[in-house]
PDB file of N, CA and C in Angstrom:
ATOM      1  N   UNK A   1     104.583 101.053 116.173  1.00  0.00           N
ATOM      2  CA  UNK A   1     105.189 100.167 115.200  1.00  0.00           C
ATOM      3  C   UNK A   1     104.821  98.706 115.481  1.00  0.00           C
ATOM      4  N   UNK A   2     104.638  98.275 116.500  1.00  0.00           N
ATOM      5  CA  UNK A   2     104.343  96.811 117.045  1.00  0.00           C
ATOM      6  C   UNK A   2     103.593  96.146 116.927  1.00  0.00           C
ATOM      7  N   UNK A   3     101.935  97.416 116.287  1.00  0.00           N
ATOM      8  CA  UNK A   3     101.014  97.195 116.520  1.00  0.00           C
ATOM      9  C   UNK A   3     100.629  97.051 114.833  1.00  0.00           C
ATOM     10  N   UNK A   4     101.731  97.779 114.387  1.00  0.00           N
ATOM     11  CA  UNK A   4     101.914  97.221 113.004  1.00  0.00           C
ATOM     12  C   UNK A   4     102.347  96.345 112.282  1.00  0.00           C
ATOM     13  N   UNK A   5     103.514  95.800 112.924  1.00  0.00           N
ATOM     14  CA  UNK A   5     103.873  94.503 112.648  1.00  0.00           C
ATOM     15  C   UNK A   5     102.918  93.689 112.842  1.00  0.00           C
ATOM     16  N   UNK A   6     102.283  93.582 114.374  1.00  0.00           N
ATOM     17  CA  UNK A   6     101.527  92.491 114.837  1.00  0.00           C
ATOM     18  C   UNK A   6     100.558  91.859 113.320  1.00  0.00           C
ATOM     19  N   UNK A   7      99.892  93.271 112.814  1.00  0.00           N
ATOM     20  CA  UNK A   7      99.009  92.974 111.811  1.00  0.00           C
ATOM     21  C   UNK A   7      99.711  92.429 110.765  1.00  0.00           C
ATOM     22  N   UNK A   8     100.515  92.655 110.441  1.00  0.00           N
ATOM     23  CA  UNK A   8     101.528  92.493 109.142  1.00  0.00           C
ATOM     24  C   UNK A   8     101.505  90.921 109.352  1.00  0.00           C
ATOM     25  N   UNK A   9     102.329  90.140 110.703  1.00  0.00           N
ATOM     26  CA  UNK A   9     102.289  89.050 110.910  1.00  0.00           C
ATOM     27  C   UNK A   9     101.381  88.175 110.776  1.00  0.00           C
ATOM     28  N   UNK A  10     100.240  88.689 111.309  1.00  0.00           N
ATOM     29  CA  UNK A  10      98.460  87.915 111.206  1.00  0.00           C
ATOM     30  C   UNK A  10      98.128  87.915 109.494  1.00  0.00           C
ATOM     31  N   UNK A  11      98.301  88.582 108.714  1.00  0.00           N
ATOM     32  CA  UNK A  11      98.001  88.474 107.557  1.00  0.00           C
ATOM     33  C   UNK A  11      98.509  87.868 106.783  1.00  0.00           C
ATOM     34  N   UNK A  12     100.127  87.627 107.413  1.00  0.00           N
ATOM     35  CA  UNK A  12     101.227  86.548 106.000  1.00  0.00           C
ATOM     36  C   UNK A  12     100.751  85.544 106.776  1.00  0.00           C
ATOM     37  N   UNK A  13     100.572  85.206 108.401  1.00  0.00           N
ATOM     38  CA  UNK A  13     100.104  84.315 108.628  1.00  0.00           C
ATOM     39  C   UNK A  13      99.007  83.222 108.588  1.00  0.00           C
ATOM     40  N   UNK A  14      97.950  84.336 107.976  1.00  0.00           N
ATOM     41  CA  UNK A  14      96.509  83.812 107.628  1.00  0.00           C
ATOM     42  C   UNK A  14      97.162  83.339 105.851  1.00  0.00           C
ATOM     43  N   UNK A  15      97.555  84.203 105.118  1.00  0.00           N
ATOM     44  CA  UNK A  15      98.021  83.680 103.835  1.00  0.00           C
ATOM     45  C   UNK A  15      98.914  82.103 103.517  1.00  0.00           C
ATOM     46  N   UNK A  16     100.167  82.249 104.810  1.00  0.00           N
ATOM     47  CA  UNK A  16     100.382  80.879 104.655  1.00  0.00           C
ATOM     48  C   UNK A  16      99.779  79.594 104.996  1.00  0.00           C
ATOM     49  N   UNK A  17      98.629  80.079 105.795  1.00  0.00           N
ATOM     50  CA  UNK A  17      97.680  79.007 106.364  1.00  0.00           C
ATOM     51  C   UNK A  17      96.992  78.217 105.121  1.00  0.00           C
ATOM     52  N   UNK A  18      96.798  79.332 103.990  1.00  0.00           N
ATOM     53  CA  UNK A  18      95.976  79.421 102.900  1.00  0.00           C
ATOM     54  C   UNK A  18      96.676  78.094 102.061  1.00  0.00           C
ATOM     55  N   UNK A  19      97.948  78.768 101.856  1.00  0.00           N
ATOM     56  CA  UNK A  19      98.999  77.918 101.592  1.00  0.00           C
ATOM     57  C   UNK A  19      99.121  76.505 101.873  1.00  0.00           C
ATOM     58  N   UNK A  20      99.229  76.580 102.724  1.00  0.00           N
ATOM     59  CA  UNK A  20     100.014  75.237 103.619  1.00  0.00           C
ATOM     60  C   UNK A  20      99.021  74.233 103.216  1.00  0.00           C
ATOM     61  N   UNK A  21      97.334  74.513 104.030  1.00  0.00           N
ATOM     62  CA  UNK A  21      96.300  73.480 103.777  1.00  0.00           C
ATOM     63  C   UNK A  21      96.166  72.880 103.019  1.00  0.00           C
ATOM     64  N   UNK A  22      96.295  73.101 101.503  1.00  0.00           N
ATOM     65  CA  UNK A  22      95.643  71.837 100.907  1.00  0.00           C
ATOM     66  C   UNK A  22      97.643  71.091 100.361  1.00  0.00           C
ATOM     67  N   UNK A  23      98.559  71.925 100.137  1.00  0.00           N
ATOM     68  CA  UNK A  23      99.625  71.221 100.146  1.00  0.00           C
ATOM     69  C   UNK A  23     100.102  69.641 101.293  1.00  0.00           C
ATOM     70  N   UNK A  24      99.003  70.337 102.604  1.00  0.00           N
ATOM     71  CA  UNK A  24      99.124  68.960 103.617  1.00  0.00           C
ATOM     72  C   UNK A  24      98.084  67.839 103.114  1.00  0.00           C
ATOM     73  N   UNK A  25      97.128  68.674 102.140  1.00  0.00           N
ATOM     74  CA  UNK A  25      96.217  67.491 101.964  1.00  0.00           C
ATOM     75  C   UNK A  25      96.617  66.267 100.947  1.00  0.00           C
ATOM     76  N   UNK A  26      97.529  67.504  99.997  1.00  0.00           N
ATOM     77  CA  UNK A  26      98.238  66.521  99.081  1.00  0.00           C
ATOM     78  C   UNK A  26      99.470  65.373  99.697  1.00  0.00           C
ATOM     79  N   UNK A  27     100.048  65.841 100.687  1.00  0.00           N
ATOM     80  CA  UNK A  27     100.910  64.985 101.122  1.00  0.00           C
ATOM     81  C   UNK A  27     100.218  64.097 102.508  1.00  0.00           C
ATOM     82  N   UNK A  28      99.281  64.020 103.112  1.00  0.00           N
ATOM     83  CA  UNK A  28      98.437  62.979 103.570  1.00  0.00           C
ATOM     84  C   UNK A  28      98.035  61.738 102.469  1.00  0.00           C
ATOM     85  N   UNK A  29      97.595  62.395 101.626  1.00  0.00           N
ATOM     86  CA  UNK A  29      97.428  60.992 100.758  1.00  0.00           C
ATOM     87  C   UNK A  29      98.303  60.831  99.886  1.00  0.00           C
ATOM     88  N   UNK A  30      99.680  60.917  99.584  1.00  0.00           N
ATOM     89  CA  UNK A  30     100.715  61.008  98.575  1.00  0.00           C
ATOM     90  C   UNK A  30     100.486  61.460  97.213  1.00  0.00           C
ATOM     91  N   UNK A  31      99.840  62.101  97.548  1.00  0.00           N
ATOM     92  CA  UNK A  31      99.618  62.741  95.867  1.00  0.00           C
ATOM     93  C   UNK A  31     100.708  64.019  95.892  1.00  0.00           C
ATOM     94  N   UNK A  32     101.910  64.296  95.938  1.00  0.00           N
ATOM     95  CA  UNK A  32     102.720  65.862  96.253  1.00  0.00           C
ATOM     96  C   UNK A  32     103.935  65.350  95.475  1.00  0.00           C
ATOM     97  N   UNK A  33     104.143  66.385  94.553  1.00  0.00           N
ATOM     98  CA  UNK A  33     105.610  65.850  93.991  1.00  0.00           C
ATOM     99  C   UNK A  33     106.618  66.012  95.150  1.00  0.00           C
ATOM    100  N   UNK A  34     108.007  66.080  94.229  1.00  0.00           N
ATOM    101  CA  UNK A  34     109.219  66.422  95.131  1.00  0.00           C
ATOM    102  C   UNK A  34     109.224  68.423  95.421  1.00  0.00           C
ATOM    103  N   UNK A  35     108.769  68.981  94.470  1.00  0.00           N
ATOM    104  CA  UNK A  35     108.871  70.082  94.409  1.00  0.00           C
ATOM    105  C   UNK A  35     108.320  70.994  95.536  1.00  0.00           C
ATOM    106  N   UNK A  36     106.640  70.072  95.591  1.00  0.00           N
ATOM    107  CA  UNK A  36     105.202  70.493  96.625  1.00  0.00           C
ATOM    108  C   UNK A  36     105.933  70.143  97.796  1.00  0.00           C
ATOM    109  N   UNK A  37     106.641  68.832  97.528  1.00  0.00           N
ATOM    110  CA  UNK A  37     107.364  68.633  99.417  1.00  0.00           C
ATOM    111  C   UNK A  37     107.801  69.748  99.950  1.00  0.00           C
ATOM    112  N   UNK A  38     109.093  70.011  99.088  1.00  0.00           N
ATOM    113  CA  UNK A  38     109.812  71.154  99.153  1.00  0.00           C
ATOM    114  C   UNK A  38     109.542  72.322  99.874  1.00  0.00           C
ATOM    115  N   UNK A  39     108.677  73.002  98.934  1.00  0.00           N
ATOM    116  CA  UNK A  39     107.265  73.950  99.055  1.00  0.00           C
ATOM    117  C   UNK A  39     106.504  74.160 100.516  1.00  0.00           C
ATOM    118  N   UNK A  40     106.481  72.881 100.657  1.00  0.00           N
ATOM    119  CA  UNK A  40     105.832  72.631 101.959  1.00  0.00           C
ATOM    120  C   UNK A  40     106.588  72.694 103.133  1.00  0.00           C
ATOM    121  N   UNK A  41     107.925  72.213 102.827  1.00  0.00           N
ATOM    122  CA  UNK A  41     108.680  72.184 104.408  1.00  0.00           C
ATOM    123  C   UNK A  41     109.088  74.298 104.549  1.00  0.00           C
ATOM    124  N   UNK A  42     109.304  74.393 103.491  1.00  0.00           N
ATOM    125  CA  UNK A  42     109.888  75.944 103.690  1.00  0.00           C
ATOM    126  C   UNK A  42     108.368  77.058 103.763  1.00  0.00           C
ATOM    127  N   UNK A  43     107.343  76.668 103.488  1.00  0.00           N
ATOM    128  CA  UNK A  43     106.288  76.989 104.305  1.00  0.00           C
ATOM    129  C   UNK A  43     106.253  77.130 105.656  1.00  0.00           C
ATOM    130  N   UNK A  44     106.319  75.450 105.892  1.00  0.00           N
ATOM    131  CA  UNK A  44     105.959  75.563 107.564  1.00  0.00           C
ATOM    132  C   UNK A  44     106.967  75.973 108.146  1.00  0.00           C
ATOM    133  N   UNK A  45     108.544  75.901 107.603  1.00  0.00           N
ATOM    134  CA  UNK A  45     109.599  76.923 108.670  1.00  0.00           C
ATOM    135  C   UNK A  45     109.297  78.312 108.508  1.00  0.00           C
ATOM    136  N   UNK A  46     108.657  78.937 107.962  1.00  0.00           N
ATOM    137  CA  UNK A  46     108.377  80.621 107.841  1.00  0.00           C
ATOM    138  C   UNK A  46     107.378  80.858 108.619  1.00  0.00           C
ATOM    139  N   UNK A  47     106.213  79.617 108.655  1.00  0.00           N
ATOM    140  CA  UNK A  47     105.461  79.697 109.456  1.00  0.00           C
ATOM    141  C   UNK A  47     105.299  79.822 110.537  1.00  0.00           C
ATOM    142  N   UNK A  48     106.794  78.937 110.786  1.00  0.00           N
ATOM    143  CA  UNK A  48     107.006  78.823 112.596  1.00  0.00           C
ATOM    144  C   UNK A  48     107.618  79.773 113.114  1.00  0.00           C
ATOM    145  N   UNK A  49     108.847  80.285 112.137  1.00  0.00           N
ATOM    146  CA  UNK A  49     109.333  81.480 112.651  1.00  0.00           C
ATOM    147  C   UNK A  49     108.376  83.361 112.973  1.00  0.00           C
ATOM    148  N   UNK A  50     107.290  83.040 111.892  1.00  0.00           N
ATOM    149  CA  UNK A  50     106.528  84.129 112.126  1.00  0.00           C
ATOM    150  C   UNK A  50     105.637  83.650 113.178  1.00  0.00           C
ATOM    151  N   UNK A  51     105.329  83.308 113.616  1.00  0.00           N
ATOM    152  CA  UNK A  51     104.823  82.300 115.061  1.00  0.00           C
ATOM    153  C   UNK A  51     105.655  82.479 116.093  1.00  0.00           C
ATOM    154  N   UNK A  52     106.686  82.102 116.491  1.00  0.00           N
ATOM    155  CA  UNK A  52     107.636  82.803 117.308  1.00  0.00           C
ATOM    156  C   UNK A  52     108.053  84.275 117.160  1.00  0.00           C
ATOM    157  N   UNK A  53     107.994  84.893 116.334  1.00  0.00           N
ATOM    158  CA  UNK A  53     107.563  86.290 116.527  1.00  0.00           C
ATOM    159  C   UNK A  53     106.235  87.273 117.010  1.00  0.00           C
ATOM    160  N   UNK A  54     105.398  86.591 116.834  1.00  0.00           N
ATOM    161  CA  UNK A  54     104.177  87.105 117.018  1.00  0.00           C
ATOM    162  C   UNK A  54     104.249  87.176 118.486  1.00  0.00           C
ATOM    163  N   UNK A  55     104.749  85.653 118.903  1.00  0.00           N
ATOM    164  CA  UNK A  55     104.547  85.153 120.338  1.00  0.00           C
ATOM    165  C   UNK A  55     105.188  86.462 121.091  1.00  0.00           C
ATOM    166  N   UNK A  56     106.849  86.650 120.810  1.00  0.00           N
ATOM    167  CA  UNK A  56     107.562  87.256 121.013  1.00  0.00           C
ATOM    168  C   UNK A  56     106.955  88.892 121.371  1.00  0.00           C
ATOM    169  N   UNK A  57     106.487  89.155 120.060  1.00  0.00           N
ATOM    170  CA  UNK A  57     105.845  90.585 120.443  1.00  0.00           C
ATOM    171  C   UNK A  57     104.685  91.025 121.191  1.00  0.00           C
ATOM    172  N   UNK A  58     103.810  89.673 121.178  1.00  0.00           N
ATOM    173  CA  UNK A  58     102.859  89.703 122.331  1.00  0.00           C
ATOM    174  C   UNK A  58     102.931  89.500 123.610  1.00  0.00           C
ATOM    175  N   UNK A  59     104.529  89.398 124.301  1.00  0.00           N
ATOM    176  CA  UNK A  59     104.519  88.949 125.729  1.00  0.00           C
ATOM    177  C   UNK A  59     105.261  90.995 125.843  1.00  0.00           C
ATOM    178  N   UNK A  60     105.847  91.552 125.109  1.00  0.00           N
ATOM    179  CA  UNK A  60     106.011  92.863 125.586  1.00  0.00           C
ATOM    180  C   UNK A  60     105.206  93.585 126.351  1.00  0.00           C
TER     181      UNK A  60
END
């Protein structure tokens, strides 16, 4: 099962990467509404939390 998650994780993780990038590009140069902010902060907390899981299941 672990070894299934692991993958599961790497793939939403590669997807939100997908995500995230150009939303940071928009908010480096202020071009991001209020909405994209939004968008963006609850990105990178899913991000981090699937990140601390990964971590998590890789020290077992």
């Amino acid at each position: 099962m672990s070894l299934e998650r692991l993958a599961e994780i790497r793939t939403v993780l590669f997807e939100l990467d997908r995500k995230i990038k150009p939303l940071e590009w928009d908010s480096s140069r202020n071009q991001i509404n209020e909405f994209k902010q939004k968008t963006l902060e609850s990105l990178r907390t899913e991000q981090e939390t699937l990140q601390q899981e990964l971590n998590s299941l890789l020290q077992k």
